[in-house]
N, C-alpha and C. Protein backbone atom coordinates (compact mmCIF):
# COMPACT_ATOMS: atom_id res chain seq x y z
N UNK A 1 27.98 -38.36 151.54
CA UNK A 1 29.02 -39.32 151.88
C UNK A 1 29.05 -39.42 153.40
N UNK A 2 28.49 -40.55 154.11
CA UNK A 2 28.49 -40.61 155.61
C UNK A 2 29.79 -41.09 155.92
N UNK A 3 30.36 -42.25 155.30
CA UNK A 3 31.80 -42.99 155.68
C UNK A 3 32.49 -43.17 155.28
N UNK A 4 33.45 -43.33 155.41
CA UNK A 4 35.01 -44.26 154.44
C UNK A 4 35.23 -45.44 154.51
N UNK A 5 34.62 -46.32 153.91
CA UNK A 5 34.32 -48.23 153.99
C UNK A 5 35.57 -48.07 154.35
N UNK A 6 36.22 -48.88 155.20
CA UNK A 6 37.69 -50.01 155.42
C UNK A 6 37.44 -50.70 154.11
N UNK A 7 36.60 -51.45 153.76
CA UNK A 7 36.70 -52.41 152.94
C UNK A 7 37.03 -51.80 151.39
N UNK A 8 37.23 -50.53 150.96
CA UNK A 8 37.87 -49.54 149.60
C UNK A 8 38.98 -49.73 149.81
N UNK A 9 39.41 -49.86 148.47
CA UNK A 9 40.91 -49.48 148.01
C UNK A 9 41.36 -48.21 148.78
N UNK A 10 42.73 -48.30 149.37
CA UNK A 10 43.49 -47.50 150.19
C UNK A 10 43.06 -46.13 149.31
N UNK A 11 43.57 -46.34 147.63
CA UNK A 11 43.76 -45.02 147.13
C UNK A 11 42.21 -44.52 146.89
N UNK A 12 41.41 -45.90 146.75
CA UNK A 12 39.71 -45.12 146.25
C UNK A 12 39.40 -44.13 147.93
N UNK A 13 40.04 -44.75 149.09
CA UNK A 13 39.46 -44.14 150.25
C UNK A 13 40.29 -42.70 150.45
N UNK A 14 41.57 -42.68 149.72
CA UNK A 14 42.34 -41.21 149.59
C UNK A 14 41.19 -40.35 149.19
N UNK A 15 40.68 -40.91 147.96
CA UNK A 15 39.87 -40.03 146.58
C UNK A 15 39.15 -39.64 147.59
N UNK A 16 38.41 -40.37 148.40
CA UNK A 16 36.67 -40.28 148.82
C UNK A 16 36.91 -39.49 149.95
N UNK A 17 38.08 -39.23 151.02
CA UNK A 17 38.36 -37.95 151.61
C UNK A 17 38.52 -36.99 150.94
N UNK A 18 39.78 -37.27 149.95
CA UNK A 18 39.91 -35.89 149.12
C UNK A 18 38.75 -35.14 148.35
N UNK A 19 37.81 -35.75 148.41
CA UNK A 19 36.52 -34.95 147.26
C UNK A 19 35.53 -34.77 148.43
N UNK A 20 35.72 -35.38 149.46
CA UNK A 20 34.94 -35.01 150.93
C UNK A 20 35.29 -33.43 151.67
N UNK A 21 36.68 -33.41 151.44
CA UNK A 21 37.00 -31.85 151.88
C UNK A 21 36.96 -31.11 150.76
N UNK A 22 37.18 -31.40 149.42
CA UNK A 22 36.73 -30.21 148.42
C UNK A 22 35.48 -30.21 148.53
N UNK A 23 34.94 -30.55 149.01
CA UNK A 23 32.96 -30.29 148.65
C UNK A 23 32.71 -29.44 150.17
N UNK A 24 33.54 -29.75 150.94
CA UNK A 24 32.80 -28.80 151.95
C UNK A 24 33.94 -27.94 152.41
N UNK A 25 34.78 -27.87 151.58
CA UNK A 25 35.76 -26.78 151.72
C UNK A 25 35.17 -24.81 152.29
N UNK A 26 33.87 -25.06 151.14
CA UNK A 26 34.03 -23.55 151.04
C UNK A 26 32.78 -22.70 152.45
N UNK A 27 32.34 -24.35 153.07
CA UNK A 27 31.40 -24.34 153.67
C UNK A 27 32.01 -24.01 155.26
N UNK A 28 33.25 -25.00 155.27
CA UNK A 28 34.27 -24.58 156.54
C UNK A 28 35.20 -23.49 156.57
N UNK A 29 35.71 -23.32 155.53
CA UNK A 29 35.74 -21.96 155.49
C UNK A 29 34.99 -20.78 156.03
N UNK A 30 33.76 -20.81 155.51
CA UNK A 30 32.79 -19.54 155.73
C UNK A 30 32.37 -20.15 157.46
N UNK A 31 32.50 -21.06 158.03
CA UNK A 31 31.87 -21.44 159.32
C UNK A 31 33.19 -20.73 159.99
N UNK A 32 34.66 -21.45 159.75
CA UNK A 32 35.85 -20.94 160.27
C UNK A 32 35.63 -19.06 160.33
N UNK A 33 35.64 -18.61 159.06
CA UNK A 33 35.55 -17.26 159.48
C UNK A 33 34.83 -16.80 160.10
N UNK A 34 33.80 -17.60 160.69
CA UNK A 34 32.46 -16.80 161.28
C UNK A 34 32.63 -16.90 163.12
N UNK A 35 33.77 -18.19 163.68
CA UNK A 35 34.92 -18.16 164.18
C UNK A 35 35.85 -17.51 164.74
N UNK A 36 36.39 -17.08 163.95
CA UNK A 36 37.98 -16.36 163.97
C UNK A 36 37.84 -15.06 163.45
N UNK A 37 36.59 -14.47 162.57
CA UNK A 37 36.63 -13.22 162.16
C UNK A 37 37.86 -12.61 161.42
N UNK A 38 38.86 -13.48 160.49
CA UNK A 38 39.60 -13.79 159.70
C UNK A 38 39.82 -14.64 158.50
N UNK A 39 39.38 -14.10 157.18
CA UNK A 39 39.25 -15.03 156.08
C UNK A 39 40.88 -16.02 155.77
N UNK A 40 41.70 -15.26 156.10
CA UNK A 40 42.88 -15.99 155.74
C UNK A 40 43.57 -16.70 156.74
N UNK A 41 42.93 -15.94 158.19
CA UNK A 41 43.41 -17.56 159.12
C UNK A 41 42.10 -18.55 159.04
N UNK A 42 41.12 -18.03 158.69
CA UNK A 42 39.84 -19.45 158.47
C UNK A 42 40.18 -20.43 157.22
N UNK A 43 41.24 -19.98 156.58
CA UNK A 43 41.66 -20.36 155.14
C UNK A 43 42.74 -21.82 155.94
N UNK A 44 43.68 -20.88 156.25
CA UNK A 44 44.86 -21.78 157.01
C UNK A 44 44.34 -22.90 158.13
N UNK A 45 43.59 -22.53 158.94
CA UNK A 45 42.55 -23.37 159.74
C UNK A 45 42.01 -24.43 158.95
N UNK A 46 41.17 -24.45 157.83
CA UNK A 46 40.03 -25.49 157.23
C UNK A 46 41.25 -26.47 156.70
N UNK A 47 42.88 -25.82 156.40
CA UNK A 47 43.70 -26.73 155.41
C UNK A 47 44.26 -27.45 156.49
N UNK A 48 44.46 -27.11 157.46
CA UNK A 48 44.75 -27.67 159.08
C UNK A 48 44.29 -28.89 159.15
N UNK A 49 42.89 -28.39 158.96
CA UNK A 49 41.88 -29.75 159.29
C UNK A 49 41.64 -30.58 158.54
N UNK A 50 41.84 -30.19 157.06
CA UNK A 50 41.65 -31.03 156.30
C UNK A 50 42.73 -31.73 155.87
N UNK A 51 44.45 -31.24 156.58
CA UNK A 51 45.25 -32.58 157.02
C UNK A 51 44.90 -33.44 157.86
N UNK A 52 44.67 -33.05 158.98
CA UNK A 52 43.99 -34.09 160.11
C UNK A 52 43.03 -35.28 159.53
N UNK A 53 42.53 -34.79 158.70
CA UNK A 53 41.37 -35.75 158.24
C UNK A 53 42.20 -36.87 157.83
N UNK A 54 42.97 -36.35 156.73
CA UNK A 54 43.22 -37.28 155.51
C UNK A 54 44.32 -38.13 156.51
N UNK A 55 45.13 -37.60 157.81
CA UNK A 55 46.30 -38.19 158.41
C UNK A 55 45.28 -39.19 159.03
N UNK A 56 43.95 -38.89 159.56
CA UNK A 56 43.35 -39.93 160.84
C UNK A 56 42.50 -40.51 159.75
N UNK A 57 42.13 -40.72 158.40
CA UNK A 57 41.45 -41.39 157.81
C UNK A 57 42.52 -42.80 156.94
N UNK A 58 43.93 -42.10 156.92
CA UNK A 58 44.50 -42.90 157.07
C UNK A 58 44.79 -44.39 157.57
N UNK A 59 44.89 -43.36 159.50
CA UNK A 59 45.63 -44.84 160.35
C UNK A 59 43.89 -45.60 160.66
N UNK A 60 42.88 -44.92 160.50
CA UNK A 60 41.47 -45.54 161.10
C UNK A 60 40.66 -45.37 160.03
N UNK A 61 39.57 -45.79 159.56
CA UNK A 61 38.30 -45.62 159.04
C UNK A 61 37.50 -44.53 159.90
N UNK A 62 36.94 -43.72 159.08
CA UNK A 62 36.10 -42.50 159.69
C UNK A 62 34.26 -42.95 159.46
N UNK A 63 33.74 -43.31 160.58
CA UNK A 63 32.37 -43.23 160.12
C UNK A 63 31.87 -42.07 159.56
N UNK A 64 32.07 -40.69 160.03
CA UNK A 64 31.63 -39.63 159.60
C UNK A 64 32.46 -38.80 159.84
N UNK A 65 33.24 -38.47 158.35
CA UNK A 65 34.26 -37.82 158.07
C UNK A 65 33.86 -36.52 158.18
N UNK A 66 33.06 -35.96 157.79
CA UNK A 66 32.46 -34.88 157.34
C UNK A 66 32.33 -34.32 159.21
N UNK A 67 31.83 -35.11 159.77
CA UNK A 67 31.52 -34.28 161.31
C UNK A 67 32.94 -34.09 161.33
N UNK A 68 33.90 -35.11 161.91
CA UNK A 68 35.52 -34.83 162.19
C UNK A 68 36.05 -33.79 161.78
N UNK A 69 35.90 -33.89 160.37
CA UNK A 69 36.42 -32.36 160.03
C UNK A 69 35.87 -31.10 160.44
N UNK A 70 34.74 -30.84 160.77
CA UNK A 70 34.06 -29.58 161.21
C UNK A 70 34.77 -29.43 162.88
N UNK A 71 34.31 -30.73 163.64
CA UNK A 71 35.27 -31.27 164.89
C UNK A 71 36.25 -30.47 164.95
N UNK A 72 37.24 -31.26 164.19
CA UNK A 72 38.49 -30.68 164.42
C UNK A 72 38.84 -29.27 163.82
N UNK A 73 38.34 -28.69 163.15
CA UNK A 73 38.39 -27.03 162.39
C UNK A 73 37.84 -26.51 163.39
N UNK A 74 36.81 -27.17 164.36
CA UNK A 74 36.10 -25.89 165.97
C UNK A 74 37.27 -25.85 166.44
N UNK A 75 37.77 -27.10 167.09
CA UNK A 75 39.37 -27.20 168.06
C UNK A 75 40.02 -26.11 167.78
N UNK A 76 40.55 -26.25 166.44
CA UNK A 76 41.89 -25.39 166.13
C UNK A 76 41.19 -24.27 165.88
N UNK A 77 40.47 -23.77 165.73
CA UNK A 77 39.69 -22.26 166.01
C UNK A 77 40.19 -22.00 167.62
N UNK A 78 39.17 -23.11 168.44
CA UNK A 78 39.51 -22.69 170.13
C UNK A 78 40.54 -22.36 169.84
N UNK A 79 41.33 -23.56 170.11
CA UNK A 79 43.21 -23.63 170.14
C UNK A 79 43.57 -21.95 169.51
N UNK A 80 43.63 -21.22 168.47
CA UNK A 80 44.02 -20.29 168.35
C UNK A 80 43.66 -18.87 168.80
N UNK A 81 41.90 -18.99 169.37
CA UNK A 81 41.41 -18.12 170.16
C UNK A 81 42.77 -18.33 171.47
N UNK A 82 42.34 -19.41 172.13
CA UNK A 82 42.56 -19.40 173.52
C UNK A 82 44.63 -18.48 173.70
N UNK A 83 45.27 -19.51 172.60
CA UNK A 83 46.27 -18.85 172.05
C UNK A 83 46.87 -17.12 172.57
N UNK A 84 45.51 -16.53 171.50
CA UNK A 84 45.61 -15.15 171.15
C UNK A 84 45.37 -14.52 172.76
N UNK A 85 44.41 -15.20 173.75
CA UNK A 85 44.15 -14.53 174.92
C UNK A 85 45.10 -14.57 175.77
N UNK A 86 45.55 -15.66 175.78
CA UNK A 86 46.65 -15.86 176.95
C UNK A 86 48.08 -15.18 175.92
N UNK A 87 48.18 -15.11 175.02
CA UNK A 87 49.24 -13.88 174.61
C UNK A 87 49.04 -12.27 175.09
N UNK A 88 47.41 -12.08 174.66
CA UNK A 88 47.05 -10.88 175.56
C UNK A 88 47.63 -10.84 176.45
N UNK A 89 47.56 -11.41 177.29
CA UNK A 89 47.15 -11.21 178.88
C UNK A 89 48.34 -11.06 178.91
N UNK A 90 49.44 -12.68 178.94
CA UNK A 90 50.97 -11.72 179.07
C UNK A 90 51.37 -10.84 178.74
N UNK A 91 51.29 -10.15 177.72
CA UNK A 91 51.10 -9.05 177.08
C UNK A 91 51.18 -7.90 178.20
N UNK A 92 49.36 -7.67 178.52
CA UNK A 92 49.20 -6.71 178.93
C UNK A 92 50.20 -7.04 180.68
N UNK A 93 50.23 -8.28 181.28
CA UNK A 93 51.42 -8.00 182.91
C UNK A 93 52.42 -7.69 182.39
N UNK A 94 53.32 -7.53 180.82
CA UNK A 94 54.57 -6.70 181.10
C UNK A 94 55.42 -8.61 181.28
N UNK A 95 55.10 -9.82 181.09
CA UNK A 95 55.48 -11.21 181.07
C UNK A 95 56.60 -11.17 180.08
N UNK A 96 57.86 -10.18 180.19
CA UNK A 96 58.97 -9.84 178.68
C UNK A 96 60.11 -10.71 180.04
N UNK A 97 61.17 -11.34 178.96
CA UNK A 97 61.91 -11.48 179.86
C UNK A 97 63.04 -10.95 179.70
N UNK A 98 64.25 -10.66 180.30
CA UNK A 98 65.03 -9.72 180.64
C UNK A 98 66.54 -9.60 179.69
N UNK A 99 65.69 -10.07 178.23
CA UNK A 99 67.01 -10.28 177.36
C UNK A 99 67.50 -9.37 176.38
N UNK A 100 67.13 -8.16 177.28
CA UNK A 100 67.49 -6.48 176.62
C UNK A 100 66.19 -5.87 175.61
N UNK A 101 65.16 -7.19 175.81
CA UNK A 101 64.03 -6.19 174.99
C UNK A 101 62.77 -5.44 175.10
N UNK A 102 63.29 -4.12 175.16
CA UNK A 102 62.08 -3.63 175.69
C UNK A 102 60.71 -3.17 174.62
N UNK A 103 60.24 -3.37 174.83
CA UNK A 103 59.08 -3.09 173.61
C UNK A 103 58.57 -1.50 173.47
N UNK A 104 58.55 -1.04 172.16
CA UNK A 104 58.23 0.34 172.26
C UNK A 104 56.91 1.09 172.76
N UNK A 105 56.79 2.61 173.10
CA UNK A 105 55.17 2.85 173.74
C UNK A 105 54.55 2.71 172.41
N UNK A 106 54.65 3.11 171.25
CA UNK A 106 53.36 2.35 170.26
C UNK A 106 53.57 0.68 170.50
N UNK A 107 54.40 0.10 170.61
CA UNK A 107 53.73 -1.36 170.49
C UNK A 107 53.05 -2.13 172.22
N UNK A 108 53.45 -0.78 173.24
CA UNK A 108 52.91 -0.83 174.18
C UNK A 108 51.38 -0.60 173.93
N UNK A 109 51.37 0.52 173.74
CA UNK A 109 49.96 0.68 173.38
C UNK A 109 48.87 0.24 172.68
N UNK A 110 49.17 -0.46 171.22
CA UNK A 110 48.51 -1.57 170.52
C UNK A 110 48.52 -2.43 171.37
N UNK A 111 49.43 -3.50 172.47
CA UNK A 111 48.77 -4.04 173.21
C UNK A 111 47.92 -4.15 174.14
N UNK A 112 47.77 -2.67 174.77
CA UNK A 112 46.73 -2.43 175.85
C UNK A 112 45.18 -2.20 175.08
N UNK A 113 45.23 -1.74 174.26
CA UNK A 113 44.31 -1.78 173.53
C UNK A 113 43.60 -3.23 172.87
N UNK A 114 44.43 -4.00 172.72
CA UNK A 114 43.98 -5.45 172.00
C UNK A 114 43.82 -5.72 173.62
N UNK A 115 44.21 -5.69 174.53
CA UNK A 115 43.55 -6.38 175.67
C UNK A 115 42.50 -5.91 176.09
N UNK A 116 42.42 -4.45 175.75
CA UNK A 116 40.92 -3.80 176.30
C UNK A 116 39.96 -4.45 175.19
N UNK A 117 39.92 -4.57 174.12
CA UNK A 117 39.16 -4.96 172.92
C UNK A 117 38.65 -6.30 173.74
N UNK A 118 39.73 -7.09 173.56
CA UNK A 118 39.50 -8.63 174.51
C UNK A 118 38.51 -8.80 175.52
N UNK A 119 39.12 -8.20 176.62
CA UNK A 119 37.94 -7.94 177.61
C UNK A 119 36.55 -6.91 177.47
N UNK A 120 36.28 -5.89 176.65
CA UNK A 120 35.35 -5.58 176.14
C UNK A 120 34.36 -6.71 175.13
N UNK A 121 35.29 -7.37 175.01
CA UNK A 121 34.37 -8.72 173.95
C UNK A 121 34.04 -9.78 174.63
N UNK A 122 34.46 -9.65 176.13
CA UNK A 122 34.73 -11.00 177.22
C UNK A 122 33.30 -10.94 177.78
N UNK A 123 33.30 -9.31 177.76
CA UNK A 123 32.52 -8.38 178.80
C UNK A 123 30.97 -8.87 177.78
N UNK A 124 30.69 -9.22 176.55
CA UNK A 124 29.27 -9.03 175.82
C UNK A 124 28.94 -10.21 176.01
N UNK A 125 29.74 -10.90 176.48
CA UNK A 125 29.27 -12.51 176.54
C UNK A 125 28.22 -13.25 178.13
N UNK A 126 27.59 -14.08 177.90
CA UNK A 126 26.48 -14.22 179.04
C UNK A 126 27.41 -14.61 180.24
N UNK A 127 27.44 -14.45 181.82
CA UNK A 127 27.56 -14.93 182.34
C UNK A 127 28.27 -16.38 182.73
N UNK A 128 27.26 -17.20 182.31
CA UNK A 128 27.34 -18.44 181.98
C UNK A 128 28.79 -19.39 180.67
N UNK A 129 28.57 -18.22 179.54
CA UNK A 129 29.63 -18.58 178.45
C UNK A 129 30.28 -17.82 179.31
N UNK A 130 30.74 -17.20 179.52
CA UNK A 130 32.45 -16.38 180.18
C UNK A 130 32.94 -17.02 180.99
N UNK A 131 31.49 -17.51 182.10
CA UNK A 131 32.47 -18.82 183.01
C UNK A 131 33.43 -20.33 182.40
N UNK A 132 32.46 -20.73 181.42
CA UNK A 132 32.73 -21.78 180.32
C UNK A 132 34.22 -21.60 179.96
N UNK A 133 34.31 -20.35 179.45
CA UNK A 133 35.49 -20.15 177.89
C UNK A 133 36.50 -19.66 179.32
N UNK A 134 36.27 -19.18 180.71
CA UNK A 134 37.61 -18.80 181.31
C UNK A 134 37.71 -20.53 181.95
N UNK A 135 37.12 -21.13 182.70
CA UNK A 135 37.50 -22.37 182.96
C UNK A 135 38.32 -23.41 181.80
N UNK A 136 37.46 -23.33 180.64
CA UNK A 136 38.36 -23.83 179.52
C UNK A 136 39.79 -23.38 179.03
N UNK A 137 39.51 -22.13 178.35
CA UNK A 137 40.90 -21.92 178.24
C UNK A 137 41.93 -21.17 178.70
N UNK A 138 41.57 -20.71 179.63
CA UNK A 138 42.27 -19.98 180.96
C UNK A 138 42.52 -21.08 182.36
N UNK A 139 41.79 -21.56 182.76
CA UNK A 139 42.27 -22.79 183.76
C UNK A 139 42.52 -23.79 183.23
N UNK A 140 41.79 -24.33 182.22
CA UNK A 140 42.81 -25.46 181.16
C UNK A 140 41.47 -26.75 181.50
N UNK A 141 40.57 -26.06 182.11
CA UNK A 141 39.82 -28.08 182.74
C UNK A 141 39.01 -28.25 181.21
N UNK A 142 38.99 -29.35 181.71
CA UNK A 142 38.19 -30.57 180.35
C UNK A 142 36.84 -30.13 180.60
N UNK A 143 35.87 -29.90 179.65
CA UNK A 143 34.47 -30.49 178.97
C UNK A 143 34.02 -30.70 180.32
N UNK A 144 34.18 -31.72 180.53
CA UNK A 144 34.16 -32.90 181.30
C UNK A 144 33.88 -32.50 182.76
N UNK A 145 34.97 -32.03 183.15
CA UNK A 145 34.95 -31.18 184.38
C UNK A 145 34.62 -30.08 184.52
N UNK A 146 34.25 -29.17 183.44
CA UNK A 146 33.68 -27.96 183.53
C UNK A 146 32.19 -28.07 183.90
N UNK A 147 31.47 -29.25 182.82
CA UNK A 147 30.26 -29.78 183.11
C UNK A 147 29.49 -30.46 184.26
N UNK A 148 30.76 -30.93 185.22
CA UNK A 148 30.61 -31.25 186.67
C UNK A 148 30.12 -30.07 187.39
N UNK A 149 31.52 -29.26 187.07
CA UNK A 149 31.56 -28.34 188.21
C UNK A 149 30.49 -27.16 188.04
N UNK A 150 30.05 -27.09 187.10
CA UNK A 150 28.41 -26.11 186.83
C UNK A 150 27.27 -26.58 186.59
N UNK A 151 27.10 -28.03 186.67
CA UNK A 151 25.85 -29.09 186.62
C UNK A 151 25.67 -28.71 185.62
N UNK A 152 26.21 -29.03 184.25
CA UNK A 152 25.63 -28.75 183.22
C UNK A 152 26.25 -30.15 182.44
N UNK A 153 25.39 -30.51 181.22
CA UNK A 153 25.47 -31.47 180.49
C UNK A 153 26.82 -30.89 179.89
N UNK A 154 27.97 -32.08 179.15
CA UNK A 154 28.90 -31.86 178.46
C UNK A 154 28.60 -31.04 177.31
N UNK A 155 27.45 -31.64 176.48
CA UNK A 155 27.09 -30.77 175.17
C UNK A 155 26.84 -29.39 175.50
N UNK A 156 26.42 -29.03 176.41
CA UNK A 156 26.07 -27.84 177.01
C UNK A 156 27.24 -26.89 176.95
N UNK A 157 28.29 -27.81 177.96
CA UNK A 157 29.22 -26.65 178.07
C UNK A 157 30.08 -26.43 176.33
N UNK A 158 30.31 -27.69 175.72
CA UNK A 158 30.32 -27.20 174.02
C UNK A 158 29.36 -25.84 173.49
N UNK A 159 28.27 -26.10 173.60
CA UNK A 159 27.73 -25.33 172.79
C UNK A 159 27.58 -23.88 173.38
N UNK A 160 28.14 -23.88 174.29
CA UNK A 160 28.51 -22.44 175.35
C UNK A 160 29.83 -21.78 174.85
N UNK A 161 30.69 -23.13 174.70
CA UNK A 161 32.06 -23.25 174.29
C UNK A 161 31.93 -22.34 173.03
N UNK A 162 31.59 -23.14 172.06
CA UNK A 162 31.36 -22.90 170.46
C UNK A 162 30.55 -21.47 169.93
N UNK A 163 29.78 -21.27 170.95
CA UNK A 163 28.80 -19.52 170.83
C UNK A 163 29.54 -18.85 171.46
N UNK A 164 30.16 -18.62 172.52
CA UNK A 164 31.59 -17.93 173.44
C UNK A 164 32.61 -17.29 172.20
N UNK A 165 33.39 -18.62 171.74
CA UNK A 165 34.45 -18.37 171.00
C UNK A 165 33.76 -17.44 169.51
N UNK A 166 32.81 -18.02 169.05
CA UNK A 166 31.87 -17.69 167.68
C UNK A 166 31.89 -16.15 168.01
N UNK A 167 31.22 -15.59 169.11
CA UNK A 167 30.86 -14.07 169.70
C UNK A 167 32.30 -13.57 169.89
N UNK A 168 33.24 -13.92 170.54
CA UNK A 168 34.28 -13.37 170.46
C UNK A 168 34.81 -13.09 169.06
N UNK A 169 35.17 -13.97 168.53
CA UNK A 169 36.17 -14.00 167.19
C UNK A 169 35.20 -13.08 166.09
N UNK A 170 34.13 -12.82 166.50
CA UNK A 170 32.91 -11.69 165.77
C UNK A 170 33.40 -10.78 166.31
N UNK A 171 33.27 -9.96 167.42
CA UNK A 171 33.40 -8.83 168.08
C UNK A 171 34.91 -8.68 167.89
N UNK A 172 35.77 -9.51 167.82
CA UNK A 172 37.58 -8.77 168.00
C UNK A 172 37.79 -8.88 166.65
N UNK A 173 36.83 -9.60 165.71
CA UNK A 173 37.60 -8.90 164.28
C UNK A 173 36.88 -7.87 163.53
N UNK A 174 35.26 -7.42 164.02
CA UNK A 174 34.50 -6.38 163.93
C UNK A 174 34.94 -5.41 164.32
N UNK A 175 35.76 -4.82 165.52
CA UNK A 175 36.88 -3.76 165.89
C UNK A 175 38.06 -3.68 165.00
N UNK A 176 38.66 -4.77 165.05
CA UNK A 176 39.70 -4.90 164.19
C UNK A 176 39.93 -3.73 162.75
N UNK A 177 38.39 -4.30 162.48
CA UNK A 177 38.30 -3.04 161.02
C UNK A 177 38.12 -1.70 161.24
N UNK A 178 37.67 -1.75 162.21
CA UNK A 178 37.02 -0.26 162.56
C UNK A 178 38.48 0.97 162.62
């Protein structure tokens, strides 16, 4: 299935998303967990996306539904990586604010530890991806401008992007079990 004709019945073009994400449900899934290194947030993630679909196949016709959805299931992967780091990080400066709560030394300590994990997983990554994934989701710049500012093609800095986050969300949920 490459598209969703405009020219289908509203409800035949519901069907033809809806049997578009059950068929590759179990496929984004297993990509999501490979991701996030979490079967049940790769679970919550793929259903994420596979609202998005059905909301933007809605207001527009999708030439290729099937990419969008993978599209948008990478995003909200980033989006919840980038999330989890910058929670680290406040985390580990002690970023509490002053409304009588102090956090205990075990839950002190599980956090210094998830930040050492973090940066031990920051630490396996090339050069090149670490610059990528801290400009992205630590300085916040676009694709766009990341790809300026390191002479690198846009797809480039994606697929730096997408192996970065992939290696991380491997390595912090490979500890995780341990």
């Amino acid at each position: 299935m490459n598209s969703i004709s405009p020219r289908v019945a509203p409800d035949a073009k519901a069907q033809a998303v809806a049997e578009l994400y059950a068929s590759c449900y179990s496929e984004l899934v297993a990509y999501l967990r490979r991701l996030c290194a979490d079967h049940g947030q790769a679970e919550d993630l793929a259903q994420e996306a596979g609202m998005r679909l059905i909301a933007q196949s809605k207001r527009e016709p999708l030439e290729k539904p099937r990419a969008f959805l993978f599209h948008v299931a990478t995003n909200l992967a980033r989006d919840q990586l980038r999330r989890r780091i910058v929670s680290d990080a406040h985390a580990a400066e002690g970023d509490f604010d002053d409304s009588g709560y102090a956090p205990g030394a075990d839950h002190m300590a599980a956090v210094q530890e998830d930040v050492a994990r973090v940066n031990a997983a920051l630490n396996t990554l090339t050069p090149r991806a670490r610059d990528v994934l801290m400009l992205a989701r630590i300085h916040g710049h676009t694709q766009k401008e990341i790809a300026n500012r390191l002479n690198l093609q846009p797809k480039t800095v994606e697929n730096h992007l997408t192996r970065a986050l992939a290696q991380l969300g491997a390595a912090l949920g490979e500890r995780r079990r341990q």
